[in-house]
C-alpha atoms as a PDB file:
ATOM      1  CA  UNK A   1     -37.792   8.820  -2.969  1.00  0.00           C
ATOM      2  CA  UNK A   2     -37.408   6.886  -5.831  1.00  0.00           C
ATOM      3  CA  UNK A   3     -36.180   3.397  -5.706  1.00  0.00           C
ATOM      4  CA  UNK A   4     -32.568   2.756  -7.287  1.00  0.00           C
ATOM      5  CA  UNK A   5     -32.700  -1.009  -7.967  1.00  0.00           C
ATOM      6  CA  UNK A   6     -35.446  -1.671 -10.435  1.00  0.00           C
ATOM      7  CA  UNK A   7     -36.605  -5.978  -9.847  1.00  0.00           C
ATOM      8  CA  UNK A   8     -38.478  -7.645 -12.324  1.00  0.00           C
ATOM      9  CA  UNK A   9     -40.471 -11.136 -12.128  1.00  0.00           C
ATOM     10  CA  UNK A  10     -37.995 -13.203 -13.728  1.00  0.00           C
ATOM     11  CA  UNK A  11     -35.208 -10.321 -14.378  1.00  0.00           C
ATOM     12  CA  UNK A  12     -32.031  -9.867 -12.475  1.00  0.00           C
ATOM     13  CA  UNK A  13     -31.877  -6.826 -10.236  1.00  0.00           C
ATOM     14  CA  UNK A  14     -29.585  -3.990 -10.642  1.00  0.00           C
ATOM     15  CA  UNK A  15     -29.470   0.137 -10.291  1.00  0.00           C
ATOM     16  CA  UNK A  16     -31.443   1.308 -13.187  1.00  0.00           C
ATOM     17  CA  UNK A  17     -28.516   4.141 -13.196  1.00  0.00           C
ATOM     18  CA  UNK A  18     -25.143   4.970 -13.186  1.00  0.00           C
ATOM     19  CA  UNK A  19     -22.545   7.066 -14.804  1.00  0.00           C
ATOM     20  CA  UNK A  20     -18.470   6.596 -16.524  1.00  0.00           C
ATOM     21  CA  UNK A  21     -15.490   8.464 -15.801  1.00  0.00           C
ATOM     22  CA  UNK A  22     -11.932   7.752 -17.450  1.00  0.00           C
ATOM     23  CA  UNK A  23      -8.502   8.629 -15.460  1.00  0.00           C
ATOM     24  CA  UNK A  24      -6.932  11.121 -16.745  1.00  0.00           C
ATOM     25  CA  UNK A  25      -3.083  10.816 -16.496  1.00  0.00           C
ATOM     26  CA  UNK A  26      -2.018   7.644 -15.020  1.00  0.00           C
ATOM     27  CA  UNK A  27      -3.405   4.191 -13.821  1.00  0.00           C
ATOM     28  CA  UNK A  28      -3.147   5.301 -10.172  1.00  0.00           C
ATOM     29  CA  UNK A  29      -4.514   8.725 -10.928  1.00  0.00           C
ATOM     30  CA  UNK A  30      -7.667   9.085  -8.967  1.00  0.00           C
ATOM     31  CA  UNK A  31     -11.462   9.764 -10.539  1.00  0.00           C
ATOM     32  CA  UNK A  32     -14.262  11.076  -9.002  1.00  0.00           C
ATOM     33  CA  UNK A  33     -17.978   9.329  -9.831  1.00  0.00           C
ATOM     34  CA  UNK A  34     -20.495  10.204  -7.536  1.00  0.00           C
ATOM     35  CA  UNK A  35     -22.885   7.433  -8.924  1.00  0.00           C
ATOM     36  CA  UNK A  36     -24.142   4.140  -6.702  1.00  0.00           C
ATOM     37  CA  UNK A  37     -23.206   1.962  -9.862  1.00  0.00           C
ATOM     38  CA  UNK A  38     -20.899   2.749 -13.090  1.00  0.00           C
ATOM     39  CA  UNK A  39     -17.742   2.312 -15.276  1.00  0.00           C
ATOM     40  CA  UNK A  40     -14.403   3.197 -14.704  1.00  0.00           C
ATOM     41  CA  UNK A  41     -11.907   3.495 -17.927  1.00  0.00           C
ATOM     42  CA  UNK A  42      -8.093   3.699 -16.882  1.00  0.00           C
ATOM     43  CA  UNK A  43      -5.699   5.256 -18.176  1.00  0.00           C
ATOM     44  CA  UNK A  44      -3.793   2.921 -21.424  1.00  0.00           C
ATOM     45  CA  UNK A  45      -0.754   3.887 -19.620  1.00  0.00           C
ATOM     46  CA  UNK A  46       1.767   0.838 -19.397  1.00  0.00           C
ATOM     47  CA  UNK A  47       1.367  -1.973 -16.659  1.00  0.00           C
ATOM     48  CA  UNK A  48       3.628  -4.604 -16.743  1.00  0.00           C
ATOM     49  CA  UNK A  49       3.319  -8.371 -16.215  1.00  0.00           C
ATOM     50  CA  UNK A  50       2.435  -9.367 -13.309  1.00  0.00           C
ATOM     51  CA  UNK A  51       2.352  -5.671 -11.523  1.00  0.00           C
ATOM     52  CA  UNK A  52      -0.678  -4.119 -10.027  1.00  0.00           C
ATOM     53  CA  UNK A  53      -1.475  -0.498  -9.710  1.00  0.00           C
ATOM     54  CA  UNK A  54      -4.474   1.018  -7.128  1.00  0.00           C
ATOM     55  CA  UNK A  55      -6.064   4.366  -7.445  1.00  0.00           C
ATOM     56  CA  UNK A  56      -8.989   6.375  -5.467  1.00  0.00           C
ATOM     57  CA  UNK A  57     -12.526   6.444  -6.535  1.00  0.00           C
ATOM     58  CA  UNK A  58     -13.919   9.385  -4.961  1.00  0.00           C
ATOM     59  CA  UNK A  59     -17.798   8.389  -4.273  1.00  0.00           C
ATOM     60  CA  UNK A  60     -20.336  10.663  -2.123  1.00  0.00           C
ATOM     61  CA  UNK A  61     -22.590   7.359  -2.631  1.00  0.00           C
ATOM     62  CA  UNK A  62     -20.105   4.979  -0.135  1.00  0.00           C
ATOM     63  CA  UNK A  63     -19.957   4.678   3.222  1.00  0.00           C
ATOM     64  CA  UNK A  64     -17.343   3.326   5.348  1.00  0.00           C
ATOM     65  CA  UNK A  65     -19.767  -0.067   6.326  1.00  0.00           C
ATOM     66  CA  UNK A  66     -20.789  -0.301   2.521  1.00  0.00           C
ATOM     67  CA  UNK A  67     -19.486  -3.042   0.062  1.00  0.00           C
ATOM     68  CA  UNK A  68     -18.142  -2.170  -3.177  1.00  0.00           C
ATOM     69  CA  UNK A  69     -17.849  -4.748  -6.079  1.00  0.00           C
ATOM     70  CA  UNK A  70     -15.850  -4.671  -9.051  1.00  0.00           C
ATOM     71  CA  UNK A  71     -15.076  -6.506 -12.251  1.00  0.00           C
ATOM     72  CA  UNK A  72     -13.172  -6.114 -15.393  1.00  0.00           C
ATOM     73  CA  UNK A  73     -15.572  -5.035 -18.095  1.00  0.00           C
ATOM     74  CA  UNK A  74     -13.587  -5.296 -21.369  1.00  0.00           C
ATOM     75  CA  UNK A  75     -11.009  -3.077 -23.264  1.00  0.00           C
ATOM     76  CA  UNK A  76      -8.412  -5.532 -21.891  1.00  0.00           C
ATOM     77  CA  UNK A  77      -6.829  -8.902 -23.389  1.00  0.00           C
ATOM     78  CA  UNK A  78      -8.671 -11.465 -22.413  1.00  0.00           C
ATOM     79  CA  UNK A  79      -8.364 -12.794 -18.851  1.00  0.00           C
ATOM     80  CA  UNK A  80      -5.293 -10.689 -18.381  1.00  0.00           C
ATOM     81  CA  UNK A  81      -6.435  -8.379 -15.364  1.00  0.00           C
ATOM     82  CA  UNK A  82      -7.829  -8.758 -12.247  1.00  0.00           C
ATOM     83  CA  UNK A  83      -9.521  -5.639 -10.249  1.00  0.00           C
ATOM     84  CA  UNK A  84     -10.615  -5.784  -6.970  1.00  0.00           C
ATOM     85  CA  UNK A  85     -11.422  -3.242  -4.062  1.00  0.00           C
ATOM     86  CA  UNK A  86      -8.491  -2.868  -1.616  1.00  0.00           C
ATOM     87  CA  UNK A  87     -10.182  -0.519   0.893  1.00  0.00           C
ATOM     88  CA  UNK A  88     -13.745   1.475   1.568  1.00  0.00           C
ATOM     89  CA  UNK A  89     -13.993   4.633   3.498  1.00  0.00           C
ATOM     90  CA  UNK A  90     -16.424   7.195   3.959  1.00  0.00           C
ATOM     91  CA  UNK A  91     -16.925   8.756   0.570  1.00  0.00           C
ATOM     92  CA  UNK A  92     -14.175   6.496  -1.485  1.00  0.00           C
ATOM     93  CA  UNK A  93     -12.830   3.485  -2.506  1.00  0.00           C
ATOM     94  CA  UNK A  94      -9.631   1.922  -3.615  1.00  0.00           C
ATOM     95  CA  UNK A  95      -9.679  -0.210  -6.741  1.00  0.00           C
ATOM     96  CA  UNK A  96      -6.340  -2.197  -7.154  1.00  0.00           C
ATOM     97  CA  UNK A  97      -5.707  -3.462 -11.334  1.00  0.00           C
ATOM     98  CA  UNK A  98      -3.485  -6.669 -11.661  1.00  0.00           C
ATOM     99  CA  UNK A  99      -1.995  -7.463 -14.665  1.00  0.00           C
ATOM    100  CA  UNK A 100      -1.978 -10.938 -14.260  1.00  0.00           C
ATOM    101  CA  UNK A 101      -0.197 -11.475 -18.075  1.00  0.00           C
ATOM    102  CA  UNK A 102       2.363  -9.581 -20.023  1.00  0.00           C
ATOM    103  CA  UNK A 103       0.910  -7.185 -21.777  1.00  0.00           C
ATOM    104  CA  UNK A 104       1.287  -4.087 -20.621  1.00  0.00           C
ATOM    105  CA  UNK A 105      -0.748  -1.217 -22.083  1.00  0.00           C
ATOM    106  CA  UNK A 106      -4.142  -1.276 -22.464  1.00  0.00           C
ATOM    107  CA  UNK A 107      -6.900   1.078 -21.264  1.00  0.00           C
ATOM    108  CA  UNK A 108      -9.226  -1.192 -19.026  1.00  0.00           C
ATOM    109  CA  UNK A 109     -13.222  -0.641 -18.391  1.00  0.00           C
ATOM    110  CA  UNK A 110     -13.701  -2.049 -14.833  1.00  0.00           C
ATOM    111  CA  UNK A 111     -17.599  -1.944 -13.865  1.00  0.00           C
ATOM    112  CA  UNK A 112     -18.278  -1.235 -10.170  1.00  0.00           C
ATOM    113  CA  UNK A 113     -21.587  -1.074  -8.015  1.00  0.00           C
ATOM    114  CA  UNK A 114     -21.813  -0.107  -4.515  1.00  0.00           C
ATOM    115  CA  UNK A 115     -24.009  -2.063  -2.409  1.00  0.00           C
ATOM    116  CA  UNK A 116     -25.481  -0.065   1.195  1.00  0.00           C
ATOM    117  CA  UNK A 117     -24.357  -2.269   4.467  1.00  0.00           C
ATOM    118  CA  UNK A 118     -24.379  -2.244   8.118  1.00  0.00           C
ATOM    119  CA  UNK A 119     -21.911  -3.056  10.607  1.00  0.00           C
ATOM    120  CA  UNK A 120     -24.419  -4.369  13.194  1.00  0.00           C
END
C-alpha cells in the first residue's frame, strides 16, 4: 500500500492527497468527503457576530480514537472566524465556525486533515 504522507529532507510533511466539497444549503448543512486531508467551503449563508454554527463531516477515513485538525483557509475577512472540531466519531466529525466579528455572510474555506491515533 502506498504511503499517504509524502516526507522530504528538508520539506514539511503532509498527505500528498485530498479532495473539496462545498455545503450545499446552509452553514450547518452536513458534507460528505471521504478524503484523509481536504477543503471544506460553507455555505455564504449569513452568520452573525459573534455566533457559531457546527455541521457534520461525514468521513469513512476517521475513526473514533483519530484526531482531526482544522483551520480557516481564506474566503473569509481577515481574522474574523475561528473553526475548530467539536467532536470525532467513527466515520465523522463535527466542525464548529465562529464568527468572532460582525460580518456576517461570507462563504468560508476551512482546510482539515485527519491524523490516525490510538487510545492506548
Amino acid at each position: 500500500m502506498a504511503s499517504l504522507f509524502e516526507v522530504t529532507a528538508g520539506k514539511a510533511i503532509g498527505y500528498v492527497s485530498g479532495s473539496a466539497v462545498t455545503q450545499a444549503s446552509s452553514k450547518t448543512t452536513g458534507v460528505t468527503i471521504n478524503a484523509p486531508a481536504g477543503a471544506i467551503t460553507t455555505h455564504n449563508a449569513s452568520l452573525a457576530g459573534d455566533a457559531h454554527a457546527t455541521f457534520t463531516v461525514t468521513n469513512s477515513e476517521v475513526a473514533a480514537t483519530d484526531v482531526v485538525l482544522v483551520s480557516v483557509q481564506s474566503g473569509a475577512s481577515t481574522g474574523l472566524y475561528a473553526a475548530f472540531v467539536s467532536e470525532t466519531a467513527a466515520g465523522s466529525f463535527k466542525v464548529t465556525l465562529e464568527n468572532v466579528g460582525s460580518t456576517a455572510g461570507e462563504a468560508v474555506v476551512i482546510n482539515f486533515a485527519v491524523f490516525k491515533s490510538a487510545a492506548s
